[in-house]
Protein backbone atom coordinates (compact mmCIF):
# COMPACT_ATOMS: atom_id res chain seq x y z
CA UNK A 1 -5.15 43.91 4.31
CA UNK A 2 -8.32 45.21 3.04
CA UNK A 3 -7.10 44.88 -0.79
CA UNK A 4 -5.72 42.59 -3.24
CA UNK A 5 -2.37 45.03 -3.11
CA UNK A 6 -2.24 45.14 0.71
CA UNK A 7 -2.73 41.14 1.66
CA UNK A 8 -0.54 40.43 -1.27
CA UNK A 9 2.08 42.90 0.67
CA UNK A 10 1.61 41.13 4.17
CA UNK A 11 2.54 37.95 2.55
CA UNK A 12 5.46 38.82 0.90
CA UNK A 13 6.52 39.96 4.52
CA UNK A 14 5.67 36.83 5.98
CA UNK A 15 7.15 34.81 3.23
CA UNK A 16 10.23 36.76 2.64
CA UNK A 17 11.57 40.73 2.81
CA UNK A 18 10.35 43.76 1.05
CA UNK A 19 14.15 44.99 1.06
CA UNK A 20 15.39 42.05 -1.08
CA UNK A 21 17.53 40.83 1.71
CA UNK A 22 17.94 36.57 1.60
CA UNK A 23 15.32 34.64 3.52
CA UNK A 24 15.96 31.36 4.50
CA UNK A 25 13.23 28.50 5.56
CA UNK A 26 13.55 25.13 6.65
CA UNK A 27 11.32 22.90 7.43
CA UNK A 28 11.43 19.43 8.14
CA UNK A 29 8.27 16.39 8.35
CA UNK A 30 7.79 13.04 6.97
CA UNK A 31 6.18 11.38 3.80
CA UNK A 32 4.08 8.89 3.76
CA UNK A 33 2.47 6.04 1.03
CA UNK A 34 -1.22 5.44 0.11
CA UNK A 35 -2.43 2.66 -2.74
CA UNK A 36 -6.15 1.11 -2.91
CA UNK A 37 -4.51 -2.45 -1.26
CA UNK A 38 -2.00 -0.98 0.90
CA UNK A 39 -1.70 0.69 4.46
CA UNK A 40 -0.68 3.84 4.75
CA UNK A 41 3.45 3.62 5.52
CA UNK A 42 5.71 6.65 6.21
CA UNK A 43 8.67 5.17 4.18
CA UNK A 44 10.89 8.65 4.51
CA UNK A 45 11.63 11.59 6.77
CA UNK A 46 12.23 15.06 4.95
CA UNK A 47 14.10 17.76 5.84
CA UNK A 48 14.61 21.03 3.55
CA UNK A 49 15.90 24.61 2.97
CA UNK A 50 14.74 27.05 0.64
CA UNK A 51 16.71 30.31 0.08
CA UNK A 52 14.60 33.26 -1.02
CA UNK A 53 15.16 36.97 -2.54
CA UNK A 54 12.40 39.16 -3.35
CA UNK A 55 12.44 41.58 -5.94
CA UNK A 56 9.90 44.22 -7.43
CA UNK A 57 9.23 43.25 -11.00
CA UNK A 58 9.59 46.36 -12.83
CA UNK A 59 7.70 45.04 -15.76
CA UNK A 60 3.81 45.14 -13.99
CA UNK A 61 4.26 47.77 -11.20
CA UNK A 62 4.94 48.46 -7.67
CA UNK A 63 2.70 45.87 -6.73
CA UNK A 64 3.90 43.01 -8.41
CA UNK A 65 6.97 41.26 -7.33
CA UNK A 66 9.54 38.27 -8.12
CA UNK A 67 10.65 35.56 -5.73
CA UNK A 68 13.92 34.22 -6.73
CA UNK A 69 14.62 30.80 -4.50
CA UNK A 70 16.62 28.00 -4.90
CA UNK A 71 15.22 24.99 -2.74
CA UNK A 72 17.24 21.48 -1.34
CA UNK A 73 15.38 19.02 0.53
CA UNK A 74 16.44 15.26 1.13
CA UNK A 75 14.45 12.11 2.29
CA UNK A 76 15.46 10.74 5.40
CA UNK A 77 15.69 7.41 7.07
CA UNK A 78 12.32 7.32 8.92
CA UNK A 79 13.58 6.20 12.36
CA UNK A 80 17.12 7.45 12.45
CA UNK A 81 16.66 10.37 10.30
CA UNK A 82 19.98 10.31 8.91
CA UNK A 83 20.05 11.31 5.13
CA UNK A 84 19.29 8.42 2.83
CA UNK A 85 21.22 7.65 -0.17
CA UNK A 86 20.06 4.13 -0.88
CA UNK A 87 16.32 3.13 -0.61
CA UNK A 88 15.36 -0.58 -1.63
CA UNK A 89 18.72 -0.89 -3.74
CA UNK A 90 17.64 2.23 -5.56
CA UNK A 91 19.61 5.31 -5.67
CA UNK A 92 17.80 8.41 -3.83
CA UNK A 93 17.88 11.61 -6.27
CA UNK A 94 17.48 13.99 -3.29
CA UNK A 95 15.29 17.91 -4.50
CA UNK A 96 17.71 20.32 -5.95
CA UNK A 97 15.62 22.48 -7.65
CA UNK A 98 17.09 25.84 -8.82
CA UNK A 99 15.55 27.91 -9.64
CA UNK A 100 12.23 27.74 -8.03
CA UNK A 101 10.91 31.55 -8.83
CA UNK A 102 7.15 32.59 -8.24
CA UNK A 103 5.89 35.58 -9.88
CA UNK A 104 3.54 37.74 -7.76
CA UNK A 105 0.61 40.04 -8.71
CA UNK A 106 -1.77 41.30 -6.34
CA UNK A 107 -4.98 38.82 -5.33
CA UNK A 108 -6.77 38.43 -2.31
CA UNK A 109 -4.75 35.78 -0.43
CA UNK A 110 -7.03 33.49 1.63
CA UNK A 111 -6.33 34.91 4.95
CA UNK A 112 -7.69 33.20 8.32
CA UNK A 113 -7.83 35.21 11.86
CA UNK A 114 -6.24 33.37 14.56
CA UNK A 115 -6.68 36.13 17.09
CA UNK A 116 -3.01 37.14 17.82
CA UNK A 117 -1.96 35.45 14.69
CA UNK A 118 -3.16 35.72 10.81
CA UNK A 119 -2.73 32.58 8.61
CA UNK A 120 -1.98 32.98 4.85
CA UNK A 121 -3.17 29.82 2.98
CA UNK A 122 -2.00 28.87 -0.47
CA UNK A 123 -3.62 25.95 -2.42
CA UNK A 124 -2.02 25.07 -5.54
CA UNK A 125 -3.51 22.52 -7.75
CA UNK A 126 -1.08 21.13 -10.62
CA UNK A 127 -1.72 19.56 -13.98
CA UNK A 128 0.48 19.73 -16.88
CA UNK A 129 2.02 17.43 -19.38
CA UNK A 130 4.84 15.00 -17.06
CA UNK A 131 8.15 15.76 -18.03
CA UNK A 132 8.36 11.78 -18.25
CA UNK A 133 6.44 10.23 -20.72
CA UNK A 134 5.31 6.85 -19.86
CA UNK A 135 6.59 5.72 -23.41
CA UNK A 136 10.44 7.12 -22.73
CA UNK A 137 10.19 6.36 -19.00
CA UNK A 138 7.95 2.88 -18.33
CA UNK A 139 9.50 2.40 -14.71
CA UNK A 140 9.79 6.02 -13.73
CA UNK A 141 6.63 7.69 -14.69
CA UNK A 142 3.15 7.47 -12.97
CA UNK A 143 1.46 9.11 -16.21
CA UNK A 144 1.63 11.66 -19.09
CA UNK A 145 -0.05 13.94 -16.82
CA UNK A 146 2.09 15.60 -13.65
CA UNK A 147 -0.58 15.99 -11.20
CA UNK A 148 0.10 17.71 -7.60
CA UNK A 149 -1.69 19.29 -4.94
CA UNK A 150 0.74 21.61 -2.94
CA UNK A 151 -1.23 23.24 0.54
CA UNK A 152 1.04 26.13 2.46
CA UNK A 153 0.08 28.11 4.93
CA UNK A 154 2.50 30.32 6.65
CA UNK A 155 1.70 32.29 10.29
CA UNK A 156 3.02 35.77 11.10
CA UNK A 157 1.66 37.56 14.57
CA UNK A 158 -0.52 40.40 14.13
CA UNK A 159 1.27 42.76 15.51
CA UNK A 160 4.35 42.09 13.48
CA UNK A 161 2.35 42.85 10.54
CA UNK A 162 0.96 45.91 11.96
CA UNK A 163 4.43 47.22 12.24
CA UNK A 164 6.86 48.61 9.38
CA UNK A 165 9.79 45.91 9.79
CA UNK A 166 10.50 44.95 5.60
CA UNK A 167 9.91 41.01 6.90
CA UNK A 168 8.24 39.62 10.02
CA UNK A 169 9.25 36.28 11.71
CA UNK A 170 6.71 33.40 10.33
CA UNK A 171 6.22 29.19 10.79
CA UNK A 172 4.65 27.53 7.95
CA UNK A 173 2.89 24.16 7.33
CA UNK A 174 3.08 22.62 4.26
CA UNK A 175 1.56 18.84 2.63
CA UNK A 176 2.26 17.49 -0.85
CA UNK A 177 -0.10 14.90 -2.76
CA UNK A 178 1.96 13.54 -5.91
CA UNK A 179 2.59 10.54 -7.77
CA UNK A 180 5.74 8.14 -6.67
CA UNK A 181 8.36 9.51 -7.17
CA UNK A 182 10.87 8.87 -11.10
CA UNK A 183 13.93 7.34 -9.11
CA UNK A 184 11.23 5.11 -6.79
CA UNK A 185 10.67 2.88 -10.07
CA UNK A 186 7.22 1.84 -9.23
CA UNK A 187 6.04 2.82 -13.02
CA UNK A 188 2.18 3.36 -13.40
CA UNK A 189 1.34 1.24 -9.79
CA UNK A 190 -1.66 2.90 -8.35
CA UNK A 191 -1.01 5.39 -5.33
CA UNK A 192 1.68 7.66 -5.00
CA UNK A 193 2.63 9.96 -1.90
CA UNK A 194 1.89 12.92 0.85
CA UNK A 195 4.43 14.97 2.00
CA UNK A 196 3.25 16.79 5.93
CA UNK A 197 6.02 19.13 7.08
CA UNK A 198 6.44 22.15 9.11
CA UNK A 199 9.03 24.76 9.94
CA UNK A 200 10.06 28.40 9.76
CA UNK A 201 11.38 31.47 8.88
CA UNK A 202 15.03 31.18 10.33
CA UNK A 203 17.12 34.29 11.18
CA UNK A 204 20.00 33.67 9.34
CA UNK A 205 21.01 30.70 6.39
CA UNK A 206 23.36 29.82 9.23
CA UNK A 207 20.54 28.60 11.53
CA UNK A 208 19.94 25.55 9.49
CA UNK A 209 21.14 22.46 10.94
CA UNK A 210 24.64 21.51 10.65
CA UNK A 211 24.11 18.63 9.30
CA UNK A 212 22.01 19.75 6.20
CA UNK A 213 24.42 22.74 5.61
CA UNK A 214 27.26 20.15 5.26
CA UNK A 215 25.42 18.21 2.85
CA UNK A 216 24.77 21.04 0.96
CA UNK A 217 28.64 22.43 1.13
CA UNK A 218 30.08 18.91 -0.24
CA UNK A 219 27.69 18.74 -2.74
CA UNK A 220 25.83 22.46 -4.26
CA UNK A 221 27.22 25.10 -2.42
CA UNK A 222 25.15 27.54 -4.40
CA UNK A 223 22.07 26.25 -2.81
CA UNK A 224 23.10 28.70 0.68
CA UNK A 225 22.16 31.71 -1.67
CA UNK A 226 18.95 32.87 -3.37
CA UNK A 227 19.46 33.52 -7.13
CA UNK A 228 20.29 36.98 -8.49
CA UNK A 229 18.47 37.30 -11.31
CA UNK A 230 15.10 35.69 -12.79
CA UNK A 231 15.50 32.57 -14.96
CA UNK A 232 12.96 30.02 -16.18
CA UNK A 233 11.49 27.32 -16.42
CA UNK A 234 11.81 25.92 -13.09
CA UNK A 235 13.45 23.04 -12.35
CA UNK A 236 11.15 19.97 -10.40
CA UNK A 237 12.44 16.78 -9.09
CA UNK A 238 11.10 15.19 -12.68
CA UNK A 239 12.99 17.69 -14.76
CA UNK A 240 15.82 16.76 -12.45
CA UNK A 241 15.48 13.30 -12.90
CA UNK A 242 15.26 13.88 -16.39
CA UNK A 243 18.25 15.72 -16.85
CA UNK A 244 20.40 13.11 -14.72
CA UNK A 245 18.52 9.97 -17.12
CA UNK A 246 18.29 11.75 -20.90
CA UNK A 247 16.08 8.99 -22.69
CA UNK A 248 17.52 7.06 -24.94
């Protein structure tokens, strides 16, 4: 991994499969609350799936590449961990973000030796104009400005890597800062939330638990499979939210 080209390689190993077969993740952790006046509470548990394909993208090279995912996670009851669909009288608008794509061009991707291991970190700070305006959406927006801090870090064995295998077997961690989230009405309240999960690269979409594959069945069977081809923009949980509450 001694250029941009080659780490950017090993991680598209680790994170999916050079031969554009499906990868599945899950991962599954718990979020938690912070304000100035308020202890830290973990209101939810989170569980998740994301269903990835990569792709060379013809248009910049052999070393550039598309990931085409589609990603479902839903917030749990903290103690039971049964899927919530109520939360405080509020209706829970559970992730269904597809796509989720992630265009790829080589960079030196912050690597960190763990002697038999190698761990791929992958800060992403966010700031863009918030789907919801605080003007169109008073009680579901936190601000005009989306801002987000998304840390991953996914861990593949050395000597996986060293080998020739398209994709290697790989855990990940990921945590989330965001505002509160659109359907948890708490308007421009200071605080918002942090996501802390964990999980892995699974064999198989059939290696996710039963219980979130059901869900998934009754309700966006597409969401086993990757995409097939690239589309944009993405969608987010405040585009979602958007699109289920069109302002009036």
């Amino acid at each position: 991994m001694t250029t941009p080209a080659q780490s950017l390689r090993s991680l598209a190993r680790t994170r999916a499969s050079l031969d554009g077969e499906e990868v599945t993740y899950w991962w599954t952790g718990d979020v938690y609350s912070w304000s100035p006046d308020a202890p830290y509470e973990r209101l939810f548990g989170f569980e998740g799936v994301n269903v990835a394909r990569l792709v060379q993208d013809a248009e910049d090279g052999p070393d550039a590449y598309r990931l085409l995912t589609r990603e479902a996670a839903f917030y749990l009851d903290p103690g039971t961990r049964e899927i919530l669909e109520t939360w405080q009288d509020l209706p829970v608008v559970h992730v269904w973000n597809d796509p989720a794509n992630q265009k790829w061009r080589p960079f030196p991707v912050p690597t960190t030796d763990l002697g038999d291991q190698v761990c791929f970190s992958l800060e992403i700070p966010l700031a863009h104009p918030s789907p919801l305006p605080v003007a169109e959406y008073p009680v579901h927006s936190a601000g005009d400005t989306y801002k987000a801090l998304e840390c991953f870090q996914f861990f593949a064995h050395r000597a996986d890597l060293a080998g020739t295998a398209p994709g290697v077997p790989a855990t990940m961690s990921w945590t989330r800062m965001s505002p509160w989230l659109p359907w948890m009405a708490r308007g421009q309240r200071p605080g918002g939330l942090t996501f802390h999960c964990r999980g892995r690269k699974l064999g198989s979409y059939a290696e996710v638990p039963g219980r979130t594959r059901a869900y998934i069945a009754d309700r966006h069977p597409e969401f086993a499979h990757a995409p097939e081809a690239w589309s944009e923009p993405n969608e987010t949980s405040w585009t979602y939210f958007r699109r289920l509450h069109p302002p009036r």
